[in-house]
PDB file of N, CA and C in Angstrom:
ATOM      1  N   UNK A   1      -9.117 -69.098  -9.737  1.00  0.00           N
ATOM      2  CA  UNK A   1      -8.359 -67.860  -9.778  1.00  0.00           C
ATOM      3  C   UNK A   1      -8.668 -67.030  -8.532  1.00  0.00           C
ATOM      4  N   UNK A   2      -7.865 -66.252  -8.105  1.00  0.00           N
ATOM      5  CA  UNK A   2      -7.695 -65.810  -6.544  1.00  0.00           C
ATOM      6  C   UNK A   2      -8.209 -63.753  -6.934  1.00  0.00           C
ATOM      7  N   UNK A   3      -7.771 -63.306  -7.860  1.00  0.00           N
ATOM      8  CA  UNK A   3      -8.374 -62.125  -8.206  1.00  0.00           C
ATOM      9  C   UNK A   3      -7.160 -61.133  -7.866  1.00  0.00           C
ATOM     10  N   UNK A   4      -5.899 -61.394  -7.782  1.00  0.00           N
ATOM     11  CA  UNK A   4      -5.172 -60.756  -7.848  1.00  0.00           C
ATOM     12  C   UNK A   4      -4.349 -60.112  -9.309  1.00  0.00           C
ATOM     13  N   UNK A   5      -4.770 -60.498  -9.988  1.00  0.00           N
ATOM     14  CA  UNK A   5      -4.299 -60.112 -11.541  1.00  0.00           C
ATOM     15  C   UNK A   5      -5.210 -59.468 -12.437  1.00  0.00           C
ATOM     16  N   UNK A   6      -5.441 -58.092 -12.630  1.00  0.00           N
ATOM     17  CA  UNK A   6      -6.208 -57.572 -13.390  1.00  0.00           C
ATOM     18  C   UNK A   6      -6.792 -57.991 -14.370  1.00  0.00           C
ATOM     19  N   UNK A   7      -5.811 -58.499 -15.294  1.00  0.00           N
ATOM     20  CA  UNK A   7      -6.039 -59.193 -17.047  1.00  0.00           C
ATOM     21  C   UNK A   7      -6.881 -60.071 -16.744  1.00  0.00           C
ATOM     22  N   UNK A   8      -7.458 -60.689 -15.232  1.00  0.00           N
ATOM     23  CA  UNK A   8      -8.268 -61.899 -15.088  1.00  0.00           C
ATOM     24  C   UNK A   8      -9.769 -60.993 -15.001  1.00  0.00           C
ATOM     25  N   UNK A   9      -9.660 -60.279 -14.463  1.00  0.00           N
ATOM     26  CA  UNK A   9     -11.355 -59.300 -14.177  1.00  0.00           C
ATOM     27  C   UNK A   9     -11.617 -58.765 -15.575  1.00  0.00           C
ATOM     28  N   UNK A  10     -13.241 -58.869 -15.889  1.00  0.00           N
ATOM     29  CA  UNK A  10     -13.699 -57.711 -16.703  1.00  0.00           C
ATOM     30  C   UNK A  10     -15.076 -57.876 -16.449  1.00  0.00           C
ATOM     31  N   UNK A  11     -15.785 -56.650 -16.779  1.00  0.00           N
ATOM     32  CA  UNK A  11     -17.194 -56.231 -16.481  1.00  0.00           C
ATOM     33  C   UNK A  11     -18.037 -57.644 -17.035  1.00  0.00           C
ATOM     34  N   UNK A  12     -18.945 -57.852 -15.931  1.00  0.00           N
ATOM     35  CA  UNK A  12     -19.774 -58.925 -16.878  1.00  0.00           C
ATOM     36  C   UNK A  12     -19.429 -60.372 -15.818  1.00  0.00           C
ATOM     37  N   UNK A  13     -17.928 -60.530 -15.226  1.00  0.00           N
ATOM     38  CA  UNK A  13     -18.077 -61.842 -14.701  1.00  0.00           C
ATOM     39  C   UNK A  13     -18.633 -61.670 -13.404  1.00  0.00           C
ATOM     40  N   UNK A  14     -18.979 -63.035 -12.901  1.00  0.00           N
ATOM     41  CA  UNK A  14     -19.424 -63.210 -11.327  1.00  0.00           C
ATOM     42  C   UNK A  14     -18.313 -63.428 -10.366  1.00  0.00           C
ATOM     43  N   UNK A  15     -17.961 -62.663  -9.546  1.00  0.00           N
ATOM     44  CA  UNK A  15     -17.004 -62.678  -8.481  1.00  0.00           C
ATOM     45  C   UNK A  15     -17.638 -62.690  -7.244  1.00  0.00           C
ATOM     46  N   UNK A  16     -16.615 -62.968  -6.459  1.00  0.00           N
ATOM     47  CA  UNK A  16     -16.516 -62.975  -4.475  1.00  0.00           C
ATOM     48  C   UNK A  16     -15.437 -61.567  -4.140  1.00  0.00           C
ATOM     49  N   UNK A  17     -16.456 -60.899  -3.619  1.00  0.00           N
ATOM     50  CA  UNK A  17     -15.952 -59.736  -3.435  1.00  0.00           C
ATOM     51  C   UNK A  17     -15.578 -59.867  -1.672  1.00  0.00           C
ATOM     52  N   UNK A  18     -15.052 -58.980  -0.991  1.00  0.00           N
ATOM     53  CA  UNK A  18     -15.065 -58.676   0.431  1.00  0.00           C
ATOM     54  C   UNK A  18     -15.310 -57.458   0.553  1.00  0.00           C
ATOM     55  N   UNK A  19     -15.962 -56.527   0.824  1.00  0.00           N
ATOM     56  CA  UNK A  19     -15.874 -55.189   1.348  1.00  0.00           C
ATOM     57  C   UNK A  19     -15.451 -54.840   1.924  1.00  0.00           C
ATOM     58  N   UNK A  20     -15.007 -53.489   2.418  1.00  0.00           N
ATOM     59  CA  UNK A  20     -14.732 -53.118   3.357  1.00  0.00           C
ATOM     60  C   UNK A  20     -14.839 -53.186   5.141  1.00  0.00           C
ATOM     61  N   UNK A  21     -16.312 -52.944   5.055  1.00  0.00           N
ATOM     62  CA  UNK A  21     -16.374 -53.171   6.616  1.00  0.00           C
ATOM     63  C   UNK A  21     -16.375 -55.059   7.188  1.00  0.00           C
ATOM     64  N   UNK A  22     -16.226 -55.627   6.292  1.00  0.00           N
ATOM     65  CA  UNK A  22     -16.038 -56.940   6.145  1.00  0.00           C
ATOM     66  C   UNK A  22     -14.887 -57.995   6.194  1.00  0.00           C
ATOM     67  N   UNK A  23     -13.708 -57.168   6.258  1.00  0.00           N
ATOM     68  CA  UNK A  23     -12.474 -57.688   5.890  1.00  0.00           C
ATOM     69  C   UNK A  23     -11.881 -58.110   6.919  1.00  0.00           C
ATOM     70  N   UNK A  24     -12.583 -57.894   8.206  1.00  0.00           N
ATOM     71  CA  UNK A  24     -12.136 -58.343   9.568  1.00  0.00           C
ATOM     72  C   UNK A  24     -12.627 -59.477   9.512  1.00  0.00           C
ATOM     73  N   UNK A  25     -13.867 -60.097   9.373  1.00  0.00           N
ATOM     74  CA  UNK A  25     -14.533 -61.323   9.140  1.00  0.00           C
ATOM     75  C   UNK A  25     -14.244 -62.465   8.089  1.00  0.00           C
ATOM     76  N   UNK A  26     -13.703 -61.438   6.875  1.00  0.00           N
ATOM     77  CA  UNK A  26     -14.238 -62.202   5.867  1.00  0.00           C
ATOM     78  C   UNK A  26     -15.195 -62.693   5.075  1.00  0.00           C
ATOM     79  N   UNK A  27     -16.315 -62.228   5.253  1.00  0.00           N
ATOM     80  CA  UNK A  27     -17.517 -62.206   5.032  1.00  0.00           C
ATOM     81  C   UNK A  27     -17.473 -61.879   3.184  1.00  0.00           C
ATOM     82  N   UNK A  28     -18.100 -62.933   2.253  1.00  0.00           N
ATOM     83  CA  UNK A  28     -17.725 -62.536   1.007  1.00  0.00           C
ATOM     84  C   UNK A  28     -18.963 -62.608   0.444  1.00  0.00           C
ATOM     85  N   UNK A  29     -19.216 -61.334  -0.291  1.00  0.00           N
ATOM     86  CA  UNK A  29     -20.983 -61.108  -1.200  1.00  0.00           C
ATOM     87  C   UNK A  29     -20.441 -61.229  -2.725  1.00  0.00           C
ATOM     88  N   UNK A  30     -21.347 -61.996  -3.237  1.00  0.00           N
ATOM     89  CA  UNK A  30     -21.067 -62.308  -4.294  1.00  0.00           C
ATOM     90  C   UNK A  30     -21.861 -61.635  -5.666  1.00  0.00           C
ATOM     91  N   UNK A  31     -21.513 -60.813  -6.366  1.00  0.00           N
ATOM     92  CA  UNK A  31     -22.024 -60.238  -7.686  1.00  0.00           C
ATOM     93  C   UNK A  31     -21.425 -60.079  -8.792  1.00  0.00           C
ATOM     94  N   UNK A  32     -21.716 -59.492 -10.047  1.00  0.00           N
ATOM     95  CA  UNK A  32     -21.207 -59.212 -10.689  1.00  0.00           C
ATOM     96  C   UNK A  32     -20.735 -57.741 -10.776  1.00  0.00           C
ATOM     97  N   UNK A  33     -19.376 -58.201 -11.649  1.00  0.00           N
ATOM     98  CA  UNK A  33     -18.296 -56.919 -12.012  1.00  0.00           C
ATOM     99  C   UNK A  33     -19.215 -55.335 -13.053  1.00  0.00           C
ATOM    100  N   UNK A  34     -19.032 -54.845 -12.468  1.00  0.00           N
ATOM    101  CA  UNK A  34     -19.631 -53.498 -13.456  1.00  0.00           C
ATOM    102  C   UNK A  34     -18.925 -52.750 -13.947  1.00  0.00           C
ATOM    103  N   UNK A  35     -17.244 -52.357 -12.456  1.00  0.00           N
ATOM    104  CA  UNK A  35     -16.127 -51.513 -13.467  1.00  0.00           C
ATOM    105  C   UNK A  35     -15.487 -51.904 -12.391  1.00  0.00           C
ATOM    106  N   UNK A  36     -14.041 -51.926 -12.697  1.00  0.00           N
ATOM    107  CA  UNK A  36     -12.760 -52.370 -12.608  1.00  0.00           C
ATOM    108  C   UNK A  36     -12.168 -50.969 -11.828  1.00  0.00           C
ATOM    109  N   UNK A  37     -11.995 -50.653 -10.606  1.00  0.00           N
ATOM    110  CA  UNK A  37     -11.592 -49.663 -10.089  1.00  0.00           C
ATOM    111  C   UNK A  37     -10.319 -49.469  -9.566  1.00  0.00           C
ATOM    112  N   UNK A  38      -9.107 -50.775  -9.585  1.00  0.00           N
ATOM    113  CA  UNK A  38      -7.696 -50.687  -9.406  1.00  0.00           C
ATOM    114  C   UNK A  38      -7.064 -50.483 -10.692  1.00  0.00           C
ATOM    115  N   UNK A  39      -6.000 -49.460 -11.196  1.00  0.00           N
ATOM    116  CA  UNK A  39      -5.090 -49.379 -12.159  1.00  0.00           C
ATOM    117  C   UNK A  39      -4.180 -50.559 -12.318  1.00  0.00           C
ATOM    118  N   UNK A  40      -3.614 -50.949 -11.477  1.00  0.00           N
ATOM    119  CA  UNK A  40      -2.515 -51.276 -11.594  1.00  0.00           C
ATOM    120  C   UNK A  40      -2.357 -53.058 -11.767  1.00  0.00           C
ATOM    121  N   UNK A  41      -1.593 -53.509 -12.181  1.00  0.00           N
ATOM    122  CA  UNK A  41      -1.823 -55.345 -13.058  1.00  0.00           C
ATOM    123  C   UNK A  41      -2.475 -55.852 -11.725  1.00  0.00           C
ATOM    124  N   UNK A  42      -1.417 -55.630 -11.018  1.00  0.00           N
ATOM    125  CA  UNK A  42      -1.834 -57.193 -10.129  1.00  0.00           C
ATOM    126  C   UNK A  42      -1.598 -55.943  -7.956  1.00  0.00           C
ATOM    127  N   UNK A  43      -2.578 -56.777  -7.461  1.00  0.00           N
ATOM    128  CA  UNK A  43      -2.485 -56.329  -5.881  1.00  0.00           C
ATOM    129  C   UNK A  43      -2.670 -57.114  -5.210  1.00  0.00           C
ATOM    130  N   UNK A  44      -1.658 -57.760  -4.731  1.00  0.00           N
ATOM    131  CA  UNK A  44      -1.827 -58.571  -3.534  1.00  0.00           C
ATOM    132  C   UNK A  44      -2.904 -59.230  -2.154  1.00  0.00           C
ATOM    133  N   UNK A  45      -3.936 -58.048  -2.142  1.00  0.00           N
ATOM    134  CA  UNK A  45      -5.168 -58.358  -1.493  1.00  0.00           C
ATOM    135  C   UNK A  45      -6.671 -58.421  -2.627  1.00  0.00           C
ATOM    136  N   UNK A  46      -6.399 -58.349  -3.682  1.00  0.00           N
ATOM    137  CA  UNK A  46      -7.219 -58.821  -4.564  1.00  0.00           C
ATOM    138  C   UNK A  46      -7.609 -57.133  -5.284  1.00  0.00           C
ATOM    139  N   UNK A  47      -7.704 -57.500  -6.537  1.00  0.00           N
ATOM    140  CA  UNK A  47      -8.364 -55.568  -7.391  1.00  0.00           C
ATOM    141  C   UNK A  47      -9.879 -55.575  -6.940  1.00  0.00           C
ATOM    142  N   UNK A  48      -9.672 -54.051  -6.975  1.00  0.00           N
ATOM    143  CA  UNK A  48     -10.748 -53.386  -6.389  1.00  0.00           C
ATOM    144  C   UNK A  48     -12.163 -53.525  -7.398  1.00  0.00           C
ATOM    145  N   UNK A  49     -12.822 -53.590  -7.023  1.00  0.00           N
ATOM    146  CA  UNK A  49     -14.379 -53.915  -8.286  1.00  0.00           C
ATOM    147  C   UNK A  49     -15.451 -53.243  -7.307  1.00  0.00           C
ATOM    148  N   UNK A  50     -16.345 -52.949  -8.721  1.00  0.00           N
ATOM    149  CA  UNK A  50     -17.891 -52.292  -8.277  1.00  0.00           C
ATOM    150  C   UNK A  50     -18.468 -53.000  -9.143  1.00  0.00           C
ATOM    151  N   UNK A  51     -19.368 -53.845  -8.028  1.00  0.00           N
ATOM    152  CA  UNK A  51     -20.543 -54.452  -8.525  1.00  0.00           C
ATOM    153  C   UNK A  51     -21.876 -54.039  -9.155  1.00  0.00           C
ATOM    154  N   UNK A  52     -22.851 -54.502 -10.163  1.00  0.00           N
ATOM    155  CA  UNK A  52     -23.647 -53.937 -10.745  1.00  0.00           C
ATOM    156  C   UNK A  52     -24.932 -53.482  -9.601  1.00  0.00           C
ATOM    157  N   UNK A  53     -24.702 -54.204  -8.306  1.00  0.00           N
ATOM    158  CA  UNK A  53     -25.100 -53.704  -7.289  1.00  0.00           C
ATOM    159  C   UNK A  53     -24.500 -52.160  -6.285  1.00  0.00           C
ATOM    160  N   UNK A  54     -23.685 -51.831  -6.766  1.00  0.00           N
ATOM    161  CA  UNK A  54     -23.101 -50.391  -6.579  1.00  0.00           C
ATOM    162  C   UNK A  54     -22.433 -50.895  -5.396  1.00  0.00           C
ATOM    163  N   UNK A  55     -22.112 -52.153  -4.640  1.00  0.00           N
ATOM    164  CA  UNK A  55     -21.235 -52.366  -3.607  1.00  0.00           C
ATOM    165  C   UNK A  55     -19.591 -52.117  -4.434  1.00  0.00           C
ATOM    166  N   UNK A  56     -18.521 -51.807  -3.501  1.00  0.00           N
ATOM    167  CA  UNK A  56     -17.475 -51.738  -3.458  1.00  0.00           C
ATOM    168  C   UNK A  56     -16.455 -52.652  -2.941  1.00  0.00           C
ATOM    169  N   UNK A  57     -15.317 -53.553  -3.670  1.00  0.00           N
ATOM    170  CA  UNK A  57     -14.755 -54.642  -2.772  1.00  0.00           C
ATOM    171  C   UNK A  57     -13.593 -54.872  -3.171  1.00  0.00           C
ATOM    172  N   UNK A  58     -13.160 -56.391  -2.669  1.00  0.00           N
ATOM    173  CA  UNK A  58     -11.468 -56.535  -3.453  1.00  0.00           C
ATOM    174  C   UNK A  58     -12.030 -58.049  -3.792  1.00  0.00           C
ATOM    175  N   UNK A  59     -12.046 -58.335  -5.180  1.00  0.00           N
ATOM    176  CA  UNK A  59     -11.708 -59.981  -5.544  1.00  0.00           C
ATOM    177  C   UNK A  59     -11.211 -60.743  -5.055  1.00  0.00           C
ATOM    178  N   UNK A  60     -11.979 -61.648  -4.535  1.00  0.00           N
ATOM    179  CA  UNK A  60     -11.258 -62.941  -3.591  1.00  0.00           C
ATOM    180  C   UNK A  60     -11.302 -64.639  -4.483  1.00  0.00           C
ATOM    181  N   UNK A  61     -12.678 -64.615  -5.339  1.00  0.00           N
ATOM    182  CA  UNK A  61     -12.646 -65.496  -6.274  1.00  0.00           C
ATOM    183  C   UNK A  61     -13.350 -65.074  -7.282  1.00  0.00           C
ATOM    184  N   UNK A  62     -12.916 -66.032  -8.401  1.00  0.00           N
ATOM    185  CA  UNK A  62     -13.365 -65.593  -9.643  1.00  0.00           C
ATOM    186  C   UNK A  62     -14.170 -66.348  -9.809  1.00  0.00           C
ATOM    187  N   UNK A  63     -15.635 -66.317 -10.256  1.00  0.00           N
ATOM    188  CA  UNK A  63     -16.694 -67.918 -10.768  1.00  0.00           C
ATOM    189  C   UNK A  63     -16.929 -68.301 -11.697  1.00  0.00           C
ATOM    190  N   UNK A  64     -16.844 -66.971 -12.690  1.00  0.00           N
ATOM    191  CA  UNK A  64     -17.295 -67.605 -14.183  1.00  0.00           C
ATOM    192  C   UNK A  64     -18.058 -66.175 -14.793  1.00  0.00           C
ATOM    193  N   UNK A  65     -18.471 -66.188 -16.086  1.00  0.00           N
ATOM    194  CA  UNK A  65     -19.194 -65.335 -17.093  1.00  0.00           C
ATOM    195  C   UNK A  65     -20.760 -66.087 -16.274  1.00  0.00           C
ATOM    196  N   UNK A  66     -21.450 -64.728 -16.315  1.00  0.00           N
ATOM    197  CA  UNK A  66     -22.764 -64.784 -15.940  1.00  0.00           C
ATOM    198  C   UNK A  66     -23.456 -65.346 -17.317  1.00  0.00           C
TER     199      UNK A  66
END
């Protein structure tokens, strides 16, 4: 799963996030979901998530329930 569809995220799984200052690179840190910070179903560059590490990003892959 690519992380563009909300109904796919919820607190608790392990994702590939990109951050911000990162998105030129691509550079992807991987943690878990803590809260779900895009409204809306689905966004084309992946929904926004905050990791239980307090980083900020957009879903690039989904891995599984921790």
């Amino acid at each position: 799963m690519d992380g563009q569809r909300r109904e796919d995220i919820y607190a608790g799984l392990t994702v590939d996030i990109v951050l911000k200052k990162d998105q030129r690179t691509g550079t992807l840190t991987r943690g878990v979901v803590q809260d779900i910070l895009t409204s809306s179903a689905f966004h084309s560059r992946g929904i926004k998530v905050r990791l239980t590490s307090g980083e900020v990003g957009r879903v690039q892959n989904i891995l599984g329930r921790e």
